[in-house]
N, C-alpha and C. Protein backbone atom coordinates (compact mmCIF):
# COMPACT_ATOMS: atom_id res chain seq x y z
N UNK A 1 -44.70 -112.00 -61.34
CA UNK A 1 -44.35 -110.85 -62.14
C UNK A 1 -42.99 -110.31 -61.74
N UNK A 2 -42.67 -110.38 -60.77
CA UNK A 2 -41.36 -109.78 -59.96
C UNK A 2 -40.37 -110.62 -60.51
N UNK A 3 -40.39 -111.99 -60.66
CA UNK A 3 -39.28 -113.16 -61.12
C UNK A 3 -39.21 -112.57 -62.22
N UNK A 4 -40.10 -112.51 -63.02
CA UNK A 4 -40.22 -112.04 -65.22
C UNK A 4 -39.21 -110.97 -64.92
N UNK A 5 -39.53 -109.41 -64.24
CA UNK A 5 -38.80 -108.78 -64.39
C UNK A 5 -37.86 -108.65 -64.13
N UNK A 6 -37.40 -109.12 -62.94
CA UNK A 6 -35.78 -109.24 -62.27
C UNK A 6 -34.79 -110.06 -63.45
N UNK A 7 -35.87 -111.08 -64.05
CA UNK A 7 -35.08 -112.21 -65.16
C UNK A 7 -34.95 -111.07 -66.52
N UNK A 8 -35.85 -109.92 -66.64
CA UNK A 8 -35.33 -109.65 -67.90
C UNK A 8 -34.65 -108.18 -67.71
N UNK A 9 -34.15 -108.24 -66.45
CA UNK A 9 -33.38 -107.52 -65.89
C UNK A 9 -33.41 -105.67 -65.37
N UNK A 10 -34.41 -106.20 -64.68
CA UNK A 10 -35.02 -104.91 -64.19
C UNK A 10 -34.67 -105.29 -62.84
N UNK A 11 -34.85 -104.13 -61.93
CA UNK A 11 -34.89 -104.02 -60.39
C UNK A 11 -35.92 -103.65 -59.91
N UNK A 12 -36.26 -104.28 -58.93
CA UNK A 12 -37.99 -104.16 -58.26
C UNK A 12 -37.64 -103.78 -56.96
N UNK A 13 -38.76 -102.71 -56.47
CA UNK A 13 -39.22 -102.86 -55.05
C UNK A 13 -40.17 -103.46 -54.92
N UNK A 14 -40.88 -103.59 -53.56
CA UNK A 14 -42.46 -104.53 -53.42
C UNK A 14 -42.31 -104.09 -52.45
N UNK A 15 -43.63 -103.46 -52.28
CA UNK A 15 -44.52 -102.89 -51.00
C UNK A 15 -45.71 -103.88 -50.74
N UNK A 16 -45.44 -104.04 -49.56
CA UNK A 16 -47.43 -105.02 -49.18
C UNK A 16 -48.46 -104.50 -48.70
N UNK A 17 -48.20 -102.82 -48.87
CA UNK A 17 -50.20 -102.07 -49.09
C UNK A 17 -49.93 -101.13 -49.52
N UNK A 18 -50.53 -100.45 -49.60
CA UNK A 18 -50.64 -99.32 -50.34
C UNK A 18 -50.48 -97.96 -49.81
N UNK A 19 -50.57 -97.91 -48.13
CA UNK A 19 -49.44 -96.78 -47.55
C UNK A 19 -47.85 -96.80 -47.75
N UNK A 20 -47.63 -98.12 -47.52
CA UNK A 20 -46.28 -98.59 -48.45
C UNK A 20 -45.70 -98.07 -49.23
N UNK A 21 -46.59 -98.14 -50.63
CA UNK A 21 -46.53 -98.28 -51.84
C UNK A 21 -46.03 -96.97 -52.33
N UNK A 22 -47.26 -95.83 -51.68
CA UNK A 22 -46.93 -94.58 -51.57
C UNK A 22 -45.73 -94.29 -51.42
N UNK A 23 -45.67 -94.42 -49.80
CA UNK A 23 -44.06 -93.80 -49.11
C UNK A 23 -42.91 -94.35 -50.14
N UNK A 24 -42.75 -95.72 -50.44
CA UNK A 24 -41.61 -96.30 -51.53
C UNK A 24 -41.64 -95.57 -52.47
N UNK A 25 -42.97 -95.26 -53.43
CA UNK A 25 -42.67 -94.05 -54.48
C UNK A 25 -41.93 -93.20 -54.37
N UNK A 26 -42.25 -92.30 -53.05
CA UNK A 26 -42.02 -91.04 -52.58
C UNK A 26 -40.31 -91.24 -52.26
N UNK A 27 -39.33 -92.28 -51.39
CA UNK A 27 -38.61 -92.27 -51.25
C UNK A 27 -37.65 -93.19 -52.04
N UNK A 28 -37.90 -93.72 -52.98
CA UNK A 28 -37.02 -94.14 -54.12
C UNK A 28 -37.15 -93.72 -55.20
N UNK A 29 -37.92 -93.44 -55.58
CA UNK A 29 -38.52 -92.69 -57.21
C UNK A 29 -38.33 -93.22 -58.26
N UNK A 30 -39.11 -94.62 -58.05
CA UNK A 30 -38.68 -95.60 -59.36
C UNK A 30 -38.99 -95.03 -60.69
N UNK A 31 -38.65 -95.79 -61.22
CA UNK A 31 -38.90 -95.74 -63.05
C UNK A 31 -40.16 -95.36 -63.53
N UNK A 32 -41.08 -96.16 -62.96
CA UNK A 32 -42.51 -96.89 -63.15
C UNK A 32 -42.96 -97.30 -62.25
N UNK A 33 -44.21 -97.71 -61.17
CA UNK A 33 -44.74 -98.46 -60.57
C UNK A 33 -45.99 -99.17 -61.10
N UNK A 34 -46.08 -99.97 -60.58
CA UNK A 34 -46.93 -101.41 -61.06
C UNK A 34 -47.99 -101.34 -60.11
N UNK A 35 -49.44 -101.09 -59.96
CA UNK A 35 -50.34 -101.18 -58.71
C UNK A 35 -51.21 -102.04 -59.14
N UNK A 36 -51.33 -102.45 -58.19
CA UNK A 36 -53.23 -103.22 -57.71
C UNK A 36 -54.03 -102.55 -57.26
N UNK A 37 -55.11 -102.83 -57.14
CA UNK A 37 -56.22 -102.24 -56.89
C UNK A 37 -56.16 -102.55 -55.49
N UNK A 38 -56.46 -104.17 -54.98
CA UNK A 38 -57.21 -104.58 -54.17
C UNK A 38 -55.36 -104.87 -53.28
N UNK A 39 -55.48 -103.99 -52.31
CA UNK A 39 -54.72 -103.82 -51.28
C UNK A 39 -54.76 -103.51 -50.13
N UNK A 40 -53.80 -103.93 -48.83
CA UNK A 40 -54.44 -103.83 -47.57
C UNK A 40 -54.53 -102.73 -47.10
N UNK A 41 -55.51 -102.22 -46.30
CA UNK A 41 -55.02 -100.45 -46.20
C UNK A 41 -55.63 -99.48 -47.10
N UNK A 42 -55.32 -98.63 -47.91
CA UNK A 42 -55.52 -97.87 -48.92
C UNK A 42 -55.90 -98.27 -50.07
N UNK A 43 -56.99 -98.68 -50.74
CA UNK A 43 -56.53 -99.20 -51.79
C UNK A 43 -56.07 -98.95 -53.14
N UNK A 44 -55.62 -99.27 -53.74
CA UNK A 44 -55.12 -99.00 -55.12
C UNK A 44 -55.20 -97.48 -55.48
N UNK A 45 -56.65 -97.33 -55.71
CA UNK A 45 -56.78 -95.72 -56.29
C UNK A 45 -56.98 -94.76 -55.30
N UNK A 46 -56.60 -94.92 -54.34
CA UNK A 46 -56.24 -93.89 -52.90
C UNK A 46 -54.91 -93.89 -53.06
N UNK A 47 -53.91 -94.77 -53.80
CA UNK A 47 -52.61 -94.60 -53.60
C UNK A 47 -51.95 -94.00 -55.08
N UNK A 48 -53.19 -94.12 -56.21
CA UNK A 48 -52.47 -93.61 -56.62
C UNK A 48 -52.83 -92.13 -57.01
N UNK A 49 -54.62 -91.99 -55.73
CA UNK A 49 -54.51 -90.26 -55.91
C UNK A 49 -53.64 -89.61 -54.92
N UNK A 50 -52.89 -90.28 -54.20
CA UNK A 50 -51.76 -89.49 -53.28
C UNK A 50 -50.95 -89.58 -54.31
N UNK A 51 -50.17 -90.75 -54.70
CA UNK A 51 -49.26 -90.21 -55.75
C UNK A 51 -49.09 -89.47 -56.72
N UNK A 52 -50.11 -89.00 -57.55
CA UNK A 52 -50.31 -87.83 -58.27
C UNK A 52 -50.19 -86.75 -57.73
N UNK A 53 -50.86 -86.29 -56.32
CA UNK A 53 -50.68 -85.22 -55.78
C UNK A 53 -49.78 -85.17 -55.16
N UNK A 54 -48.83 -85.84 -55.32
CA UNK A 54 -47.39 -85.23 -54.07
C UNK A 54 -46.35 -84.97 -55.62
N UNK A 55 -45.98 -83.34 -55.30
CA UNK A 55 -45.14 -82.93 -56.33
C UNK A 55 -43.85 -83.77 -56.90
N UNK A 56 -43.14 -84.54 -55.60
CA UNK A 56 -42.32 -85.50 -55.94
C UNK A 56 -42.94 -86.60 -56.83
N UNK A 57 -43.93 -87.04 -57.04
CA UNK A 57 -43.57 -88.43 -57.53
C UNK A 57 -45.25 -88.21 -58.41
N UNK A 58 -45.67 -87.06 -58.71
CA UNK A 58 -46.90 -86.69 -59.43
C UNK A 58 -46.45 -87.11 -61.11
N UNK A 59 -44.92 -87.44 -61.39
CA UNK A 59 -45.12 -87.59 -62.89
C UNK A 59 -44.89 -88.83 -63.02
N UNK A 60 -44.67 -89.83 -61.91
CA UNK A 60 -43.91 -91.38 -62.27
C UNK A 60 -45.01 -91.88 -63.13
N UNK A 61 -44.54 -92.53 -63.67
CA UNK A 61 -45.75 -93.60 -64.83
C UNK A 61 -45.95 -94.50 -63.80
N UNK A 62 -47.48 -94.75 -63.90
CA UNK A 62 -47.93 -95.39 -62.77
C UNK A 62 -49.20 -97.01 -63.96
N UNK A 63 -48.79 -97.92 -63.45
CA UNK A 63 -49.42 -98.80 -64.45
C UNK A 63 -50.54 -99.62 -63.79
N UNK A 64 -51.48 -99.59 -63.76
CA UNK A 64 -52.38 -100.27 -62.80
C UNK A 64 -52.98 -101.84 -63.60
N UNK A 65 -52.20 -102.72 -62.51
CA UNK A 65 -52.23 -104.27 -63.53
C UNK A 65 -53.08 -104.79 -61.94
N UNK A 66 -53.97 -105.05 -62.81
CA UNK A 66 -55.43 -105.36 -61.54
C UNK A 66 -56.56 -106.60 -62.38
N UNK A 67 -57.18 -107.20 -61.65
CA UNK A 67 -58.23 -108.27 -61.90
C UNK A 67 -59.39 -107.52 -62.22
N UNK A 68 -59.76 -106.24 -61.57
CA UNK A 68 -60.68 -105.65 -61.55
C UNK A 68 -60.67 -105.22 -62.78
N UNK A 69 -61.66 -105.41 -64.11
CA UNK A 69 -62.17 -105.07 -64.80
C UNK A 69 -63.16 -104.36 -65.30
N UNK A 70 -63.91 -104.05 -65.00
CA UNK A 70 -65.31 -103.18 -65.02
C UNK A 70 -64.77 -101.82 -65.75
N UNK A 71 -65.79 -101.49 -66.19
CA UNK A 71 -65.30 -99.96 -67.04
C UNK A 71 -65.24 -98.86 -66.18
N UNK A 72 -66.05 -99.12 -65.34
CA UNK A 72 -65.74 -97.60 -64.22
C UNK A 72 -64.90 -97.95 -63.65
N UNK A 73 -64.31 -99.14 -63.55
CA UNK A 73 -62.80 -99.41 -62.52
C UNK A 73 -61.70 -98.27 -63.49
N UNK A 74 -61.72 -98.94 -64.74
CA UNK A 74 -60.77 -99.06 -65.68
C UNK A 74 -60.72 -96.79 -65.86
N UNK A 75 -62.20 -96.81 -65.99
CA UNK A 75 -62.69 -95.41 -66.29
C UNK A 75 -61.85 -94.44 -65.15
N UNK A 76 -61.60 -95.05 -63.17
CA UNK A 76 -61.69 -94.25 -62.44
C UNK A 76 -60.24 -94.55 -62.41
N UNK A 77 -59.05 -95.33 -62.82
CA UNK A 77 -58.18 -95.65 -62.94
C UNK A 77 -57.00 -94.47 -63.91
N UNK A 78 -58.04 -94.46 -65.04
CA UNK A 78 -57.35 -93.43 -66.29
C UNK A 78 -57.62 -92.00 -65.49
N UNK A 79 -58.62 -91.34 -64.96
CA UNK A 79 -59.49 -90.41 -64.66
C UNK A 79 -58.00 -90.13 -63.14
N UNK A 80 -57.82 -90.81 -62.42
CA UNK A 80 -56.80 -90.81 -61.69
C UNK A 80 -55.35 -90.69 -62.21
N UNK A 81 -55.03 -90.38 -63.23
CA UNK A 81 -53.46 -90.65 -64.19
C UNK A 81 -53.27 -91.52 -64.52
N UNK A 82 -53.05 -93.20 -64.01
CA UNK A 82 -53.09 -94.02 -64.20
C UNK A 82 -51.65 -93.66 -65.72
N UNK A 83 -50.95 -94.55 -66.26
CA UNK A 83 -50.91 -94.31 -67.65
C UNK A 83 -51.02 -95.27 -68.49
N UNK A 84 -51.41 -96.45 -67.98
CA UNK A 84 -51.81 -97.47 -68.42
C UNK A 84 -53.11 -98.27 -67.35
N UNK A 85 -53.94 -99.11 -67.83
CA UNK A 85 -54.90 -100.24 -66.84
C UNK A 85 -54.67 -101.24 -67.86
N UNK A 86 -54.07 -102.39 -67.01
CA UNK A 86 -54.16 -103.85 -67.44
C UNK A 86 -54.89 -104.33 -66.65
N UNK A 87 -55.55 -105.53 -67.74
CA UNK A 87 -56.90 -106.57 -66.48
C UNK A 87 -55.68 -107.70 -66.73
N UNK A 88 -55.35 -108.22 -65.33
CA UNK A 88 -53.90 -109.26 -65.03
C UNK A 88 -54.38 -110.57 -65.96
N UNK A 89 -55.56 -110.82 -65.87
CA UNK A 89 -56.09 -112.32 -66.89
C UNK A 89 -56.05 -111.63 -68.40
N UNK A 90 -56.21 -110.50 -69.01
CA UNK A 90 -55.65 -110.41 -70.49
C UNK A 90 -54.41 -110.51 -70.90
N UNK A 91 -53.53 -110.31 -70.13
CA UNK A 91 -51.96 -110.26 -70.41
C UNK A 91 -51.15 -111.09 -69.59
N UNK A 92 -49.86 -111.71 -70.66
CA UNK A 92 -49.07 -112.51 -70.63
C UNK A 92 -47.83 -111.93 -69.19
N UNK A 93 -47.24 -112.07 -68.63
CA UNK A 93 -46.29 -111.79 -68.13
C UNK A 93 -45.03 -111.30 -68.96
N UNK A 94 -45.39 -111.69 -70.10
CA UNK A 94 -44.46 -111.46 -71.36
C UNK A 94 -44.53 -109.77 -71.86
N UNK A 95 -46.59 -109.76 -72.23
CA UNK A 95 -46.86 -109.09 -72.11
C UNK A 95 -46.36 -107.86 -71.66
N UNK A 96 -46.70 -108.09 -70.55
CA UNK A 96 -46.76 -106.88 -69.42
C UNK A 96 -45.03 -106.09 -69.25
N UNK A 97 -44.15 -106.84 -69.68
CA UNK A 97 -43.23 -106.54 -69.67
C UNK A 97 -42.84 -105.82 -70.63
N UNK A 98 -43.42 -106.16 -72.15
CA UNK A 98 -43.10 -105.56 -72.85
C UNK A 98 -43.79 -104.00 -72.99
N UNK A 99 -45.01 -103.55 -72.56
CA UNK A 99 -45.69 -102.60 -72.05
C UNK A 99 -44.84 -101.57 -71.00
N UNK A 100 -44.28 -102.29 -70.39
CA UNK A 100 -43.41 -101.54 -69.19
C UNK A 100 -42.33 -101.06 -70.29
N UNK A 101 -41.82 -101.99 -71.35
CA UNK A 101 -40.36 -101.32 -71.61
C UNK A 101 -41.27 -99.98 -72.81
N UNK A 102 -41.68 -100.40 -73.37
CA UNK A 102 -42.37 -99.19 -74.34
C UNK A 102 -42.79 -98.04 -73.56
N UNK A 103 -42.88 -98.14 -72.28
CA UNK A 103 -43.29 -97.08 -71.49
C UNK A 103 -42.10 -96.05 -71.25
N UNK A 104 -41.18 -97.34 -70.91
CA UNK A 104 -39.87 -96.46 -70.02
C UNK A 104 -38.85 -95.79 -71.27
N UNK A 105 -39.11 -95.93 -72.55
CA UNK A 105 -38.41 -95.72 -73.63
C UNK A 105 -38.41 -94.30 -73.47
């Protein structure tokens, strides 16, 4: 996913857990962030109920592109801000990109 976007010319960070993930929000203040669920540390929706609650980075569009499917995933995902849940096996890389740019419009 990082190659797709860098190729259609976006700039990425990448964090490898989700205390990470947080702090990078907090001190770059991207566009958008992209989460997983299943991460080392915190997972997914621990990072992104810190990110909602820290006044800095409580409005970033936060997109949760995860395997985890289930409706209470998907349910506790939206219920958290979330502003999008993708299940990573429904969508294209193509996809997903184009979701990100309709977002950032």
């Amino acid at each position: 996913m990082t190659r797709k976007l860098v190729n259609e010319g976006y700039e990425t960070i990448e964090a490898t857990n989700g205390e990470e993930g947080v702090r990078t929000a907090k001190s770059e203040k991207p566009d958008l962030v992209l989460l997983d669920l299943i991460l080392p540390g915190i997972d997914g929706f621990e990072a992104l109920a810190r990110i909602r609650k820290d006044q800095e980075t409580a409005n970033l569009p936060v997109i949760i592109l995860s395997n985890l499917g289930q409706k209470e995933d998907i349910e506790r995902g939206i219920k958290l801000g979330a502003t999008d849940y993708l299940i990573k096996a429904h969508f294209s890389p193509g996809e997903i990109t184009e979701k990100i740019a309709s977002i950032l419009k």
